[in-house]
Protein backbone atom coordinates (compact mmCIF):
# COMPACT_ATOMS: atom_id res chain seq x y z
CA UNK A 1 0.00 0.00 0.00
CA UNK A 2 1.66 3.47 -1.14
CA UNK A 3 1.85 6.42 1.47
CA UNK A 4 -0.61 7.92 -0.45
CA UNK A 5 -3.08 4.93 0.27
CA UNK A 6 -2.30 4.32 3.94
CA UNK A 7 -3.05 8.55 4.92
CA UNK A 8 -6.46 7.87 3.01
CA UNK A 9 -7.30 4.61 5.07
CA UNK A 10 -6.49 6.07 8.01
CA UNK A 11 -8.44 9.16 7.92
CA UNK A 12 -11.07 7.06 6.58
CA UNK A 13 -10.69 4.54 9.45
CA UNK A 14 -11.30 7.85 11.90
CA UNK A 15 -13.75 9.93 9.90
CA UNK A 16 -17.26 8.56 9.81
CA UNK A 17 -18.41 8.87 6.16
CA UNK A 18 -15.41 11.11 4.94
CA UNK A 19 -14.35 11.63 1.07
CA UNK A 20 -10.79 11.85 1.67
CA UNK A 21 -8.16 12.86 -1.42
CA UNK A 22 -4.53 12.64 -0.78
CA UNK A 23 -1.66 13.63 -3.28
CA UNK A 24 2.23 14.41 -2.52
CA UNK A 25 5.12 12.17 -2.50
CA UNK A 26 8.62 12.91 -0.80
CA UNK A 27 7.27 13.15 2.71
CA UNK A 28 4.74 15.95 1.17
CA UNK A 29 0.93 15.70 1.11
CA UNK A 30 -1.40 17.70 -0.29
CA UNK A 31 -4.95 16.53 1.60
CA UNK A 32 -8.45 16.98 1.53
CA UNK A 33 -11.26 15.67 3.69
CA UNK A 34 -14.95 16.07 3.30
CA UNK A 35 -16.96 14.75 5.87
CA UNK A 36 -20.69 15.58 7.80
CA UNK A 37 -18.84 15.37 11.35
CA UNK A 38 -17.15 18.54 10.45
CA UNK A 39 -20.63 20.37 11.07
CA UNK A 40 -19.92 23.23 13.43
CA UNK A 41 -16.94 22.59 14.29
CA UNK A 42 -14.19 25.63 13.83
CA UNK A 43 -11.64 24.82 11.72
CA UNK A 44 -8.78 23.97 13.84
CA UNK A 45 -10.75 21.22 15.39
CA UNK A 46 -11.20 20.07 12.02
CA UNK A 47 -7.88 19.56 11.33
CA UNK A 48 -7.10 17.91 14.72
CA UNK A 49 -9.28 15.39 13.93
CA UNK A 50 -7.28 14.64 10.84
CA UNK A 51 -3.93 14.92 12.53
CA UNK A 52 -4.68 12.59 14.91
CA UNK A 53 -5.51 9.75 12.27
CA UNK A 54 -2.56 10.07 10.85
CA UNK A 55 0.01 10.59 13.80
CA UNK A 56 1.42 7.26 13.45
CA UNK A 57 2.52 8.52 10.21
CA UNK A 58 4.18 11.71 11.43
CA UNK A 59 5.77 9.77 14.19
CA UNK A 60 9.87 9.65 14.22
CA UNK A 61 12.50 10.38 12.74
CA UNK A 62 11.81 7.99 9.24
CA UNK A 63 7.91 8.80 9.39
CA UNK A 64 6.95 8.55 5.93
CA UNK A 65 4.68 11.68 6.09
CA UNK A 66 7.27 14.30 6.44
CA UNK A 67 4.84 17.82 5.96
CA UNK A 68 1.39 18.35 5.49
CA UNK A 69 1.61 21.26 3.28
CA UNK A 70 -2.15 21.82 2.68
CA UNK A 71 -4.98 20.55 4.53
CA UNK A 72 -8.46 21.36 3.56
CA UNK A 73 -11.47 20.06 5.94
CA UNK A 74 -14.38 20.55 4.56
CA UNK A 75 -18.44 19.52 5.21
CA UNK A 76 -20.49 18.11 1.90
């Protein structure tokens, strides 16, 4: 499964009923989420709610997800 794959799954995994796009390479990802749980929520705890999924990807010093350089979180 490509680094690209495994950030989708696990946002996925997290996210009730998100729409997730990644794209990047070399440690940097380009990501968008789209999910209903994002309702009314501000946007910061948006994208802690993505972090989190993915913190086993940011973790150490050979993490494979290096920089998130955009991260859109978005309701449908």
């Amino acid at each position: 499964m490509s680094i690209e794959q495994q950030v989708k799954s696990a946002i996925e995994g997290a996210i009730p009923d998100a729409t997730v796009s990644v794209a990047g390479g070399g440690g940097h990802f380009e990501i968008e989420v789209i999910s209903p749980v994002f309702e009314g929520q501000r946007t910061l705890a948006r994208q802690r709610l993505v972090y989190s999924a993915i913190q086993h990807l940011m973790a150490g010093d050979t993490a494979p997800v290096h920089a998130v350089d955009r991260l859109e979180c978005r309701t449908p």
